[in-house]
C-alpha atoms as a PDB file:
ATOM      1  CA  UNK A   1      94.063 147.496 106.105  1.00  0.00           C
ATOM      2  CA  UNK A   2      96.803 145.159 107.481  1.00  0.00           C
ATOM      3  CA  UNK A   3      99.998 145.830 106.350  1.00  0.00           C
ATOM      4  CA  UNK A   4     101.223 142.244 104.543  1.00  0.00           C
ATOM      5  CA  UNK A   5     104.251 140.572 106.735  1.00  0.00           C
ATOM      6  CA  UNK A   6     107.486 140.480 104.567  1.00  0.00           C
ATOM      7  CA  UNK A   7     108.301 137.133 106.545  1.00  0.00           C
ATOM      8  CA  UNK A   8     105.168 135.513 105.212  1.00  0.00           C
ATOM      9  CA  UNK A   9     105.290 134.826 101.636  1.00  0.00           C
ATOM     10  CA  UNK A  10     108.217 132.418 101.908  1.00  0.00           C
ATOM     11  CA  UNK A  11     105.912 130.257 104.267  1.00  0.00           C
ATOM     12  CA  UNK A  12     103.277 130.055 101.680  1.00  0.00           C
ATOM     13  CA  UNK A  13     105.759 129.391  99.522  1.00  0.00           C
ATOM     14  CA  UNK A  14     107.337 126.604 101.432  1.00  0.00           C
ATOM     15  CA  UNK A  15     104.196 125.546 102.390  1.00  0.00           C
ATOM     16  CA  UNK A  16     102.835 125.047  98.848  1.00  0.00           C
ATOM     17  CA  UNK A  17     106.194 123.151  97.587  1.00  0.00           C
ATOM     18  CA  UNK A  18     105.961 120.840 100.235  1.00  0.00           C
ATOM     19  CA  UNK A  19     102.325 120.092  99.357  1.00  0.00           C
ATOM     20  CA  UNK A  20     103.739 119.542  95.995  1.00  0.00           C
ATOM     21  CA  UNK A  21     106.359 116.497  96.934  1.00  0.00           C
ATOM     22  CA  UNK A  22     103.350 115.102  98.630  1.00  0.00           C
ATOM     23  CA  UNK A  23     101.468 115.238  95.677  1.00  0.00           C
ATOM     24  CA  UNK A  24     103.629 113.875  93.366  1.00  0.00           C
ATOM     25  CA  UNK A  25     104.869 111.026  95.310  1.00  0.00           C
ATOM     26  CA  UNK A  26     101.095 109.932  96.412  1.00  0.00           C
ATOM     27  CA  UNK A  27      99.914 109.717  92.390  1.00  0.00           C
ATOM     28  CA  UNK A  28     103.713 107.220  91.912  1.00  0.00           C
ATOM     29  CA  UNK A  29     102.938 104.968  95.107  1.00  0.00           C
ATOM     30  CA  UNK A  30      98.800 104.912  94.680  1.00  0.00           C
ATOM     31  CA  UNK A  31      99.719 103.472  91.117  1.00  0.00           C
ATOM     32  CA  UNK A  32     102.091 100.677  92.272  1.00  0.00           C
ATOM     33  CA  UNK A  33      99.942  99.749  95.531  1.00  0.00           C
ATOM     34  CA  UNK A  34      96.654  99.199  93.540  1.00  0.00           C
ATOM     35  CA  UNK A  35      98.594  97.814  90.452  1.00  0.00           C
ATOM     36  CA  UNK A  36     100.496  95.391  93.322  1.00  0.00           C
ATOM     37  CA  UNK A  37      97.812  94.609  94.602  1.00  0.00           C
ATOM     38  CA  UNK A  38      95.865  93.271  92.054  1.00  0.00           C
ATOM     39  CA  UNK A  39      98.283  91.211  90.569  1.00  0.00           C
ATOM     40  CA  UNK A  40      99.637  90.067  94.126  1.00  0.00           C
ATOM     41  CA  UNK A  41      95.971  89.313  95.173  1.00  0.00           C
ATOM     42  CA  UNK A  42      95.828  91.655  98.193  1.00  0.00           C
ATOM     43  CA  UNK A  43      93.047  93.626  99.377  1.00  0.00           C
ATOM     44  CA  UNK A  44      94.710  95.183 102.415  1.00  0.00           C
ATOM     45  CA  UNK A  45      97.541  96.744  99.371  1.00  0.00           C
ATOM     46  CA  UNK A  46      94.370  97.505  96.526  1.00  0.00           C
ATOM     47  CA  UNK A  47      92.629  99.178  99.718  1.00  0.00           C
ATOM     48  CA  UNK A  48      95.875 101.461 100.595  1.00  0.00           C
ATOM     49  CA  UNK A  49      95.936 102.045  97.083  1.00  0.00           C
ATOM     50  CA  UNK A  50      92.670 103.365  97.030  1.00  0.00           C
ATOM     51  CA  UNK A  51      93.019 105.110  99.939  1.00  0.00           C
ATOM     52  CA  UNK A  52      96.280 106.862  97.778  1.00  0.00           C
ATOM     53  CA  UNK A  53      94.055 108.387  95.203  1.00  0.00           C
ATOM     54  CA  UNK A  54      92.356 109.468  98.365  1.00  0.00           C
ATOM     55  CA  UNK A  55      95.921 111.980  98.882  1.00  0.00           C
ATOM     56  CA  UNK A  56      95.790 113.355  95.822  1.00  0.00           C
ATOM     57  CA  UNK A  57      92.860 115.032  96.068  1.00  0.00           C
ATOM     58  CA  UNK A  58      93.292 115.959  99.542  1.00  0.00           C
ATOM     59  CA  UNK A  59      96.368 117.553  98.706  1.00  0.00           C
ATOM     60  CA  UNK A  60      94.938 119.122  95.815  1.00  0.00           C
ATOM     61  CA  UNK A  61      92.263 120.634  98.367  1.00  0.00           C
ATOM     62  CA  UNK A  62      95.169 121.796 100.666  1.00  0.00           C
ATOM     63  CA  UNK A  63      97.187 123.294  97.957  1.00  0.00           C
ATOM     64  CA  UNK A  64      94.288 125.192  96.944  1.00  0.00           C
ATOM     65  CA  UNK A  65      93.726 126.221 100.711  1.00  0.00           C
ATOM     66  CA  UNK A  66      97.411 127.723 101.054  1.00  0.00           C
ATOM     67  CA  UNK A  67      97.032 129.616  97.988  1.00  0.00           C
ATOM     68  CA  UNK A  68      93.533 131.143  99.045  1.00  0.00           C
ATOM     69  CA  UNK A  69      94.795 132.042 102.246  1.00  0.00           C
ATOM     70  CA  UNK A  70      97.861 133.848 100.613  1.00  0.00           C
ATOM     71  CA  UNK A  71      95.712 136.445  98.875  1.00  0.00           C
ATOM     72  CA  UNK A  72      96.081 139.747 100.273  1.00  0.00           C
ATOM     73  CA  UNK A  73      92.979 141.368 102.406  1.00  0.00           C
ATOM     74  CA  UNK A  74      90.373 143.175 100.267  1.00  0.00           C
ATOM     75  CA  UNK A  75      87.433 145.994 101.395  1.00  0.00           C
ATOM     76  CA  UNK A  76      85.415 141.936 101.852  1.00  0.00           C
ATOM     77  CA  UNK A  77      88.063 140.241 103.743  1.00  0.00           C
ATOM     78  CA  UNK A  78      89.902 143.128 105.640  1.00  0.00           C
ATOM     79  CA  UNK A  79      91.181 140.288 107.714  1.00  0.00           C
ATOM     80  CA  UNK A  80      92.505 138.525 104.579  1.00  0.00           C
ATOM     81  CA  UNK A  81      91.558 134.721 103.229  1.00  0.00           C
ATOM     82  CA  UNK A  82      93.229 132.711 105.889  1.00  0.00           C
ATOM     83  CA  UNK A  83      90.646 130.810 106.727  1.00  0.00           C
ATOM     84  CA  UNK A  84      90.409 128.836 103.509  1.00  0.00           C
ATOM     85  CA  UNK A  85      93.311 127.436 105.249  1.00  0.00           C
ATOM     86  CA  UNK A  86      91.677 126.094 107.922  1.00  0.00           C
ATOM     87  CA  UNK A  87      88.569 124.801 105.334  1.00  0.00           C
ATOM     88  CA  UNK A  88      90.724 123.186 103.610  1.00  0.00           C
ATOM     89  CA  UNK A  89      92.230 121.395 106.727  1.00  0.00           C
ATOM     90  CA  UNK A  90      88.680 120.361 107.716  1.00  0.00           C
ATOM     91  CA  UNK A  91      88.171 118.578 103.873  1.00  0.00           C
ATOM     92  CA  UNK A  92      91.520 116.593 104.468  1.00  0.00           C
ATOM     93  CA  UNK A  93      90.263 115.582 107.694  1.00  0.00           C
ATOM     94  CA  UNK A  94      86.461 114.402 106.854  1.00  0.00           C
ATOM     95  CA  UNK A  95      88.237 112.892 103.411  1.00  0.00           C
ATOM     96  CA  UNK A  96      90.613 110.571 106.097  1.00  0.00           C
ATOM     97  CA  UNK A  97      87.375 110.034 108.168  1.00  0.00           C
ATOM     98  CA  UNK A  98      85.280 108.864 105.036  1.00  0.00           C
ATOM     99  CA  UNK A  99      88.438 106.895 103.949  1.00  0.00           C
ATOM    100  CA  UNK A 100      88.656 105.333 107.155  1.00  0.00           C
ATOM    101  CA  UNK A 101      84.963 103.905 106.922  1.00  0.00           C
ATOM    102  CA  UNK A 102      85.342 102.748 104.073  1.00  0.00           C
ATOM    103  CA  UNK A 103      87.808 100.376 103.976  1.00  0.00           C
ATOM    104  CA  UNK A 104      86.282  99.155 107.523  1.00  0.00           C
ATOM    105  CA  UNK A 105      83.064  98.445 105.794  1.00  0.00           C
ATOM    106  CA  UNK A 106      84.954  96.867 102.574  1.00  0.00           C
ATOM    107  CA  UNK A 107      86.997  94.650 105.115  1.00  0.00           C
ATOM    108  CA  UNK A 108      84.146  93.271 106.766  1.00  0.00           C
ATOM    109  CA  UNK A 109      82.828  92.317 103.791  1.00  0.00           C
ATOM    110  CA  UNK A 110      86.190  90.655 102.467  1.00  0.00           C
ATOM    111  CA  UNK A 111      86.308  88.608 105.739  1.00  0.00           C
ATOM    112  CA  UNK A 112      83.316  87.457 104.865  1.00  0.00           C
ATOM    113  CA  UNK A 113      84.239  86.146 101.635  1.00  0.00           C
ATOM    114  CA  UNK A 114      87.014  83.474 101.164  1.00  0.00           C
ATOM    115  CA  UNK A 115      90.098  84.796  98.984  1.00  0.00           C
ATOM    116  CA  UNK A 116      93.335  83.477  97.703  1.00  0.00           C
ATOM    117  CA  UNK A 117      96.739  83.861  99.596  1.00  0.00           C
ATOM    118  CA  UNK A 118      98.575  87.243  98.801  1.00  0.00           C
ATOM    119  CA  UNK A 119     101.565  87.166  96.897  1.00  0.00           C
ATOM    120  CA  UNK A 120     105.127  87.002  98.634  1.00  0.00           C
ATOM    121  CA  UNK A 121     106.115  90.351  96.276  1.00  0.00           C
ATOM    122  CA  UNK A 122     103.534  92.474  98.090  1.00  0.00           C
ATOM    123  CA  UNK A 123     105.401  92.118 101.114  1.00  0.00           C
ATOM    124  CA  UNK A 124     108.526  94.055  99.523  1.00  0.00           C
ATOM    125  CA  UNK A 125     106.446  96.826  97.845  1.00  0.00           C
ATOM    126  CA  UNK A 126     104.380  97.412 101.406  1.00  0.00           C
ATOM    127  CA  UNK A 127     108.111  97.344 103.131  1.00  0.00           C
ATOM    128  CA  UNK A 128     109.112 100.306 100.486  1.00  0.00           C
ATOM    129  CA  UNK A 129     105.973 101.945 101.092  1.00  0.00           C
ATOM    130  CA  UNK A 130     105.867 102.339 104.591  1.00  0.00           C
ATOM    131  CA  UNK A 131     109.610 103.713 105.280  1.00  0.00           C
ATOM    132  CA  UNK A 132     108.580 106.447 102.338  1.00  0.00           C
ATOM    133  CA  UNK A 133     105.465 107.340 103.961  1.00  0.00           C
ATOM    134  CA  UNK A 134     107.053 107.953 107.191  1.00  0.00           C
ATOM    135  CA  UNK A 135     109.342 109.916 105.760  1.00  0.00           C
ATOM    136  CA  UNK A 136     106.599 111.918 103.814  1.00  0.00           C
ATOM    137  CA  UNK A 137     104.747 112.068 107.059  1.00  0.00           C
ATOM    138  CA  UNK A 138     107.847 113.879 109.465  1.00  0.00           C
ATOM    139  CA  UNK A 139     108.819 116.264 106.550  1.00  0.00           C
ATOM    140  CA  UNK A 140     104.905 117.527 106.123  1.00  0.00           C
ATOM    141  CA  UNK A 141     104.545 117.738 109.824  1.00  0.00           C
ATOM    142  CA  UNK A 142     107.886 119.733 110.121  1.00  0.00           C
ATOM    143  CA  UNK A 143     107.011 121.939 107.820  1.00  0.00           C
ATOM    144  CA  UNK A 144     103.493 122.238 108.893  1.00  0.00           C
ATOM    145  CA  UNK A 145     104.375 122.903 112.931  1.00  0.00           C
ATOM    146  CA  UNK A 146     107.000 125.349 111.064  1.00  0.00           C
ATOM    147  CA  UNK A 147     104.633 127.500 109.353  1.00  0.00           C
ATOM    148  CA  UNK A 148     101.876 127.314 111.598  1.00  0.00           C
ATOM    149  CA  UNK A 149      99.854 125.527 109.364  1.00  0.00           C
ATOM    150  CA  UNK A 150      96.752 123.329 109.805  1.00  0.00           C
ATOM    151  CA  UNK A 151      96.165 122.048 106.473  1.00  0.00           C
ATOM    152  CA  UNK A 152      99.688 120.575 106.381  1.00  0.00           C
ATOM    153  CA  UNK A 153      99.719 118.887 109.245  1.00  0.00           C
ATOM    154  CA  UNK A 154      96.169 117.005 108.585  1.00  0.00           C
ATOM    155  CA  UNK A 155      97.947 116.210 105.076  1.00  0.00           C
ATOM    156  CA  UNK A 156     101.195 115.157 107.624  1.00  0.00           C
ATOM    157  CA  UNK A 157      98.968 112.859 109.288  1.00  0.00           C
ATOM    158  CA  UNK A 158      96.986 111.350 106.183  1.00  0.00           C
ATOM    159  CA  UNK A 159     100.497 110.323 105.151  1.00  0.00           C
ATOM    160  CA  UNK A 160     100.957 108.546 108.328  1.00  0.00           C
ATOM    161  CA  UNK A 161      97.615 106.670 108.320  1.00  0.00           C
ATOM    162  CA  UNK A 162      98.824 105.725 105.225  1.00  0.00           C
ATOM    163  CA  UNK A 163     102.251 104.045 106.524  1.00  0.00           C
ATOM    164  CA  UNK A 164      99.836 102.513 108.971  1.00  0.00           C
ATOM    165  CA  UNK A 165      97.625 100.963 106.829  1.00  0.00           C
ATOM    166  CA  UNK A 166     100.686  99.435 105.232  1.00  0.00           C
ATOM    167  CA  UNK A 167     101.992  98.108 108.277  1.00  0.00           C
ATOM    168  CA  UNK A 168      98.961  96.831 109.090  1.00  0.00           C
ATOM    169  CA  UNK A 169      98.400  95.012 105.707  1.00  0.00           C
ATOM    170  CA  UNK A 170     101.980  93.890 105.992  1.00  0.00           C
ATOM    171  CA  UNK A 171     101.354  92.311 109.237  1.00  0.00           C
ATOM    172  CA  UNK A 172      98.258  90.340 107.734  1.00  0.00           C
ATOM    173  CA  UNK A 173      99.530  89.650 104.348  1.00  0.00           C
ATOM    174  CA  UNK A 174     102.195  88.169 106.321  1.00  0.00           C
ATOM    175  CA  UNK A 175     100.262  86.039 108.555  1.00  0.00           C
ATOM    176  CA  UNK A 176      98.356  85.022 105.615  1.00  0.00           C
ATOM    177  CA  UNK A 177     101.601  84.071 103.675  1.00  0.00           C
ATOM    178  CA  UNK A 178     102.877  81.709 107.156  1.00  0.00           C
ATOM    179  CA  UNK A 179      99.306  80.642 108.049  1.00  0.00           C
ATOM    180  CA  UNK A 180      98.577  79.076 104.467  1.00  0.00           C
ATOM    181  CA  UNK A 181      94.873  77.679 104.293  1.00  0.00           C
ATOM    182  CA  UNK A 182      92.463  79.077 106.965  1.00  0.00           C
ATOM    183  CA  UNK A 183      94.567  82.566 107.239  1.00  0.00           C
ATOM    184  CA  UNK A 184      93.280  84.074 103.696  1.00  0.00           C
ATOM    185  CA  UNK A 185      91.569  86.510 105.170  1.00  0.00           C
ATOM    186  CA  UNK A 186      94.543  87.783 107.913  1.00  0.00           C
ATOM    187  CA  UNK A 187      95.434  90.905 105.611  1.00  0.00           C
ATOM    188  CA  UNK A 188      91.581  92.322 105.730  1.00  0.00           C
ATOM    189  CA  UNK A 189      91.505  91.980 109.232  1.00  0.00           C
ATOM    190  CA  UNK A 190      94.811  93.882 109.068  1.00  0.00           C
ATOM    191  CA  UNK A 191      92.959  96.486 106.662  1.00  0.00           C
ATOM    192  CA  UNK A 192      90.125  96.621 109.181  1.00  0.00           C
ATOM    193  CA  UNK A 193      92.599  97.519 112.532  1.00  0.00           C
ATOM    194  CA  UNK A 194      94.165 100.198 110.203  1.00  0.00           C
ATOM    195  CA  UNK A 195      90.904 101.726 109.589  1.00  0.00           C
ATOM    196  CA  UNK A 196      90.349 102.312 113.140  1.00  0.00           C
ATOM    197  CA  UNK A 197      93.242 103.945 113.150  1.00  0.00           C
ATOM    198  CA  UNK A 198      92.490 105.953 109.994  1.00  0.00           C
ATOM    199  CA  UNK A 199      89.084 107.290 111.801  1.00  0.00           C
ATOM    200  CA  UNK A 200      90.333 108.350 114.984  1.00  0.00           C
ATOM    201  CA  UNK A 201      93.320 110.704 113.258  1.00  0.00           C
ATOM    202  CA  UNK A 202      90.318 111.757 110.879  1.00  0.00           C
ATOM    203  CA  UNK A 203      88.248 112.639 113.742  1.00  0.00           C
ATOM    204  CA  UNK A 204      90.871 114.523 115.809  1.00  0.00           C
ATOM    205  CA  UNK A 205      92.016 116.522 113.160  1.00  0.00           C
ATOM    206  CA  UNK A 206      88.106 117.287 112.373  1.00  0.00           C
ATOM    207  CA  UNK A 207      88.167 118.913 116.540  1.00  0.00           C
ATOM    208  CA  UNK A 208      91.715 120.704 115.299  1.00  0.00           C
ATOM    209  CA  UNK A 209      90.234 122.597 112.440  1.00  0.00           C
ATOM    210  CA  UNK A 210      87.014 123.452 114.073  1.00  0.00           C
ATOM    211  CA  UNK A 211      88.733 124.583 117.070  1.00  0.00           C
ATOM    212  CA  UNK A 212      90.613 127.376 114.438  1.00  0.00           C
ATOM    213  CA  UNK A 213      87.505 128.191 112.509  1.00  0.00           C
ATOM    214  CA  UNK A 214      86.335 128.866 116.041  1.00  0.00           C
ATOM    215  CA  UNK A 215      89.007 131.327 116.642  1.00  0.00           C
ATOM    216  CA  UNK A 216      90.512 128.879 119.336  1.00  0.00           C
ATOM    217  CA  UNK A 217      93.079 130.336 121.660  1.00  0.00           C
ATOM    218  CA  UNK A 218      96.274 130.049 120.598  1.00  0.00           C
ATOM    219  CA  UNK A 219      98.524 127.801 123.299  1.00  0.00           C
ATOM    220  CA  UNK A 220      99.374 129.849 126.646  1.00  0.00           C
ATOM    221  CA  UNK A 221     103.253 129.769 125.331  1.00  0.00           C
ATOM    222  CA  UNK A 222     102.239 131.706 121.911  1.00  0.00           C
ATOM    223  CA  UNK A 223     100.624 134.308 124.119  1.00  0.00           C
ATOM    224  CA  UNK A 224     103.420 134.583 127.126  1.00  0.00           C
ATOM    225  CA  UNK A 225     105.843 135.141 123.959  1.00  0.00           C
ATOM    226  CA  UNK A 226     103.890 138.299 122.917  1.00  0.00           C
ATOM    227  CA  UNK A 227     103.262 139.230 126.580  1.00  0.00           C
ATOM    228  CA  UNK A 228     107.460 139.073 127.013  1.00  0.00           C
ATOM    229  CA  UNK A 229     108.331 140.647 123.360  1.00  0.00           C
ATOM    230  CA  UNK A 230     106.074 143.739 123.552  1.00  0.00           C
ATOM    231  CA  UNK A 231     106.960 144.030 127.445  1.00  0.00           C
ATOM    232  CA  UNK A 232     110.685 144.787 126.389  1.00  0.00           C
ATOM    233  CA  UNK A 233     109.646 147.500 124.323  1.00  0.00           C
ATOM    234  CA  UNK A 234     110.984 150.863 125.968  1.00  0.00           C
ATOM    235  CA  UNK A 235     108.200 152.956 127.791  1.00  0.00           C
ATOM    236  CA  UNK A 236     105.649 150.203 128.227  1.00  0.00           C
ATOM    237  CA  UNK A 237     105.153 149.850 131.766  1.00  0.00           C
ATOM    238  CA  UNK A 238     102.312 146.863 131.463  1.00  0.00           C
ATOM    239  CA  UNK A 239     100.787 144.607 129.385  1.00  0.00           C
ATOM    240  CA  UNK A 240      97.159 144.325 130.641  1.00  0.00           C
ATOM    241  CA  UNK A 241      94.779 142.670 127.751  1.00  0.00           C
ATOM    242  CA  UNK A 242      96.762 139.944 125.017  1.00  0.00           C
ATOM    243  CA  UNK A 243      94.006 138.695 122.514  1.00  0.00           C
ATOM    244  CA  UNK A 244      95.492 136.270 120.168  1.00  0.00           C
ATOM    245  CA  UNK A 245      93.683 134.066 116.988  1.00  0.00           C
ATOM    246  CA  UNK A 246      94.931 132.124 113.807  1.00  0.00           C
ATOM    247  CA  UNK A 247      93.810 132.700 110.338  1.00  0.00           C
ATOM    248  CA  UNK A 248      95.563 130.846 107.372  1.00  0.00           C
ATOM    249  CA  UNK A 249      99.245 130.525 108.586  1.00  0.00           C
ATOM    250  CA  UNK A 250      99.331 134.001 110.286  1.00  0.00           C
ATOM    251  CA  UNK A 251      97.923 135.355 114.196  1.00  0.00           C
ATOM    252  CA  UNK A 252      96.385 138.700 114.601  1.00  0.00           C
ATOM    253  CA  UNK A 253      97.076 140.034 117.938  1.00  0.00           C
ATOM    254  CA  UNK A 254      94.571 142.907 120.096  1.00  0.00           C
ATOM    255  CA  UNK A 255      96.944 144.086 122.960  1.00  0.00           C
ATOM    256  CA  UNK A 256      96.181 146.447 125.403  1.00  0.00           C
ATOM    257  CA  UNK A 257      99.195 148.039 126.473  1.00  0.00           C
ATOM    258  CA  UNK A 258      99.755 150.330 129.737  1.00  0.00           C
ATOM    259  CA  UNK A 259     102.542 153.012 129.730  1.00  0.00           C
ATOM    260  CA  UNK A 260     103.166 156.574 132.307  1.00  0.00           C
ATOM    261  CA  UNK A 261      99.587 158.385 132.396  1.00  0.00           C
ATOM    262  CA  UNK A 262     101.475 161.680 132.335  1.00  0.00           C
ATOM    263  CA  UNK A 263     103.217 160.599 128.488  1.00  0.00           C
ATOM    264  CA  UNK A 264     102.261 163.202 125.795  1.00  0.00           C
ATOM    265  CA  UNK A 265      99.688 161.319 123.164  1.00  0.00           C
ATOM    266  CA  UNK A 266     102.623 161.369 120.264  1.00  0.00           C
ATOM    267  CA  UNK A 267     105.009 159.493 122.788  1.00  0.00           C
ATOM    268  CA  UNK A 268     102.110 156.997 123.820  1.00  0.00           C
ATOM    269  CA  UNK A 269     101.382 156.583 119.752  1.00  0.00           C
ATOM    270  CA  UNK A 270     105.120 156.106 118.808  1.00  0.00           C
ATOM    271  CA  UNK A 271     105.278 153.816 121.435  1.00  0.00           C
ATOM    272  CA  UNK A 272     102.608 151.326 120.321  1.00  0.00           C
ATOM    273  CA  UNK A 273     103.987 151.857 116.788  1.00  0.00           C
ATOM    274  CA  UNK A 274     107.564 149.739 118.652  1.00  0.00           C
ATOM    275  CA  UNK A 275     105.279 147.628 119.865  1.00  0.00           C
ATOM    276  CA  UNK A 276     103.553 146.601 116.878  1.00  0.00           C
ATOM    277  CA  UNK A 277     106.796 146.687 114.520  1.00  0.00           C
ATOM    278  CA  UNK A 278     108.306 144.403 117.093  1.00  0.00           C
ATOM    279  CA  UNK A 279     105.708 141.968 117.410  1.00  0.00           C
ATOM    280  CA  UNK A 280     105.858 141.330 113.833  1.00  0.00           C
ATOM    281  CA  UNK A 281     109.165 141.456 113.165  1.00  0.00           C
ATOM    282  CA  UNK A 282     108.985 138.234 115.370  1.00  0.00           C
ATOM    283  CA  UNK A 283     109.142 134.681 114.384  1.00  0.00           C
ATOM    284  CA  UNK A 284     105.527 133.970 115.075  1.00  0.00           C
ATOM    285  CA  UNK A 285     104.035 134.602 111.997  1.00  0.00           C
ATOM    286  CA  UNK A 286     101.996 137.967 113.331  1.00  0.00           C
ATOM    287  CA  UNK A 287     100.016 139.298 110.506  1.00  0.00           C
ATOM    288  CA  UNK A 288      98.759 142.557 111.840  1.00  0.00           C
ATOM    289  CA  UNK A 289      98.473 143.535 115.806  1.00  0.00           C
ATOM    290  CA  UNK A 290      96.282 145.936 116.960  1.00  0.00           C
ATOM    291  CA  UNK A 291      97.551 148.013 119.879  1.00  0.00           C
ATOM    292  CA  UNK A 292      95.618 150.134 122.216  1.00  0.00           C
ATOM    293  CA  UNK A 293      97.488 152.245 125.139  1.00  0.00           C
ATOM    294  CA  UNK A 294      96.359 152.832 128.668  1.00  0.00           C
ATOM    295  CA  UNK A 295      97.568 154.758 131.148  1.00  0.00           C
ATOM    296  CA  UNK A 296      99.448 152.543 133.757  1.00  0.00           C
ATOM    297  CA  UNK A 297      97.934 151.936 137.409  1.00  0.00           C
ATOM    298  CA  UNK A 298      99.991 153.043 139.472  1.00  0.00           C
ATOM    299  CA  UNK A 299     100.158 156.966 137.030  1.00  0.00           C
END
C-alpha cells in the first residue's frame, strides 16, 4: 500500500476552496444575468444565465471529484480514488458541450423570431460580468496547472466560455442597441458565435480527460524531471526504464534504475529507498514510485 504524500493534502485542500469561490460566485452572477435579462429583454444575457446554473452543478460535480480522489487507497483501490478526478473532469466537459448546443439550437430559433431591443442596463451588468469571469477563469486555471488537476482546469475554462458568451452578447446587444429596427435579433446571433465557442472548449477538454482515464503519458518535461532527480541520487549509475501516469492530482512513477553489478543487495535496496524518498519529496505531486534495480551495463 502506497504510503500517502505529506505534500498532498494541502492541494486537495486548495483545490477544493478554490472550487468553492467558483461556486459561490456562479449561484450570485447566474441570478443577476437571468434576472437582467428578463427585465432588460435579452436572450443572449437569460442564455448566459442559464448557462450559470449550468456552473453550479458542474462545480458541484468537481468538488465531489477532488474529494473522492482524496480518499486514501483501500485493499479495492490499492492505487487510491484518483480517478474520480478525472470523471469528474469528463462531466464538466460534456456539461459545457451540452451547454454549448443548446444555446446554438435556442439561438437559431430566436433569430427566427422577431424580439424587442435589449435594454441599455444589460450592457453594464454584461461589462461587470465579463472582467469577473476572467478573473474567475485565471485564478481556477492557476490553481488547477498548480495542483495538477484536470477537473479544475475544465471548471477554469467553463468560466471562460462564460466571459465569452458575455462578450459575445455584449457585442450583439450592442449592435442591437445602435442598429435600432432590423438589428433585434444581433444579440442571438452573438449567443449563437459564443456557442461555437462553448463546444469546441467542451470538446477539447472531453480529448483531455479521456487522454488521463487512458493513462496518457505525462509531458516529456514531467518525465526528464524524474529521469534528472533520481539520477542525482548517490550510487545510481543509470536510469534505464521511467514509466509515468496521473491519477486524481498525484503521478505514480515505475523506474527501473541501474547501479554497480558487484553492490551487495542491502546497498542496491537502500539505494532505491533514496531514490524513491527523493522523488517524492519533489514538487511533482508523486504519490508512490515503484523502483526496481538493475545491475549497470557496463558491471
Amino acid at each position: 500500500m502506497a504510503s500517502p504524500n505529506p505534500k498532498t493534502q494541502s492541494r486537495f485542500d486548495r483545490g477544493v476552496s478554490t472550487v468553492l469561490v467558483g461556486l459561490s460566485s456562479n449561484v450570485i452572477l447566474a441570478a443577476i444575468k437571468i434576472i437582467t435579462g428578463i427585465i432588460g429583454n435579452s436572450y443572449a444575457l437569460l442564455a448566459d444565465g442559464i448557462e450559470s446554473t449550468l456552473d453550479i452543478f458542474s462545480s458541484m460535480v468537481v468538488l465531489g471529484g477532488i474529494k473522492i480522489s482524496s480518499l486514501p487507497a483501500d485493499e479495492n483501490h490499492p492505487y487510491g480514488h484518483g480517478k474520480a478526478e478525472s470523471l469528474a473532469a469528463m462531466s464538466v466537459s460534456l456539461i459545457l458541450l451540452m451547454a454549448g448546443i443548446g444555446i446554438a439550437v435556442k439561438s437559431v430559433l430566436e433569430i427566427m423570431q422577431p424580439h424587442h431591443t435589449p435594454a441599455f442596463f444589460t450592457l453594464i451588468v454584461l461589462v461587470a460580468v465579463i472582467v469577473f469571469k476572467e478573473i474567475l477563469f485565471r485564478f481556477l486555471y492557476y490553481v488547477g496547472k498548480s495542483v495538477n488537476s484536470l477537473s479544475l482546469t475544465a471548471e477554469a475554462w467553463h468560466h471562460r466560455s462564460d466571459a465569452l458568451t458575455s462578450a459575445a452578447a455584449f457585442i450583439g446587444i450592442s449592435i442591437a442597441i445602435v442598429g435600432g429596427k432590423g438589428y433585434e435579433s444581433a444579440d442571438d446571433w452573438a449567443a449563437l458565435a459564443a456557442s461555437g465557442i462553448i463546444i469546441f472548449n467542451g470538446m477539447n477538454m472531453i480529448k483531455h480527460a479521456v487522454q488521463e482515464i487512458m493513462d496518457y503519458a505525462p509531458n516529456p518535461e514531467t518525465e526528464e524531471s524524474i529521469r534528472s532527480i533520481a539520477g542525482r541520487v548517490a550510487g545510481v549509475a543509470a536510469i534505464e526504464k521511467c514509466r509515468v501516469r496521473k491519477s486524481g492530482l498525484n503521478l505514480f512513477v515505475d523506474i527501473h534504475v541501474e547501479v554497480n553489478g558487484d553492490m551487495q543487495v542491502y546497498k542496491a535496496h537502500d539505494i532505491g529507498h533514496e531514490v524513491k524518498n527523493a522523488l517524492m519529496a519533489s514538487s511533482l505531486g508523486i504519490a508512490d514510485v515503484l523502483v526496481h534495480i538493475e545491475p549497470a551495463r557496463h558491471s
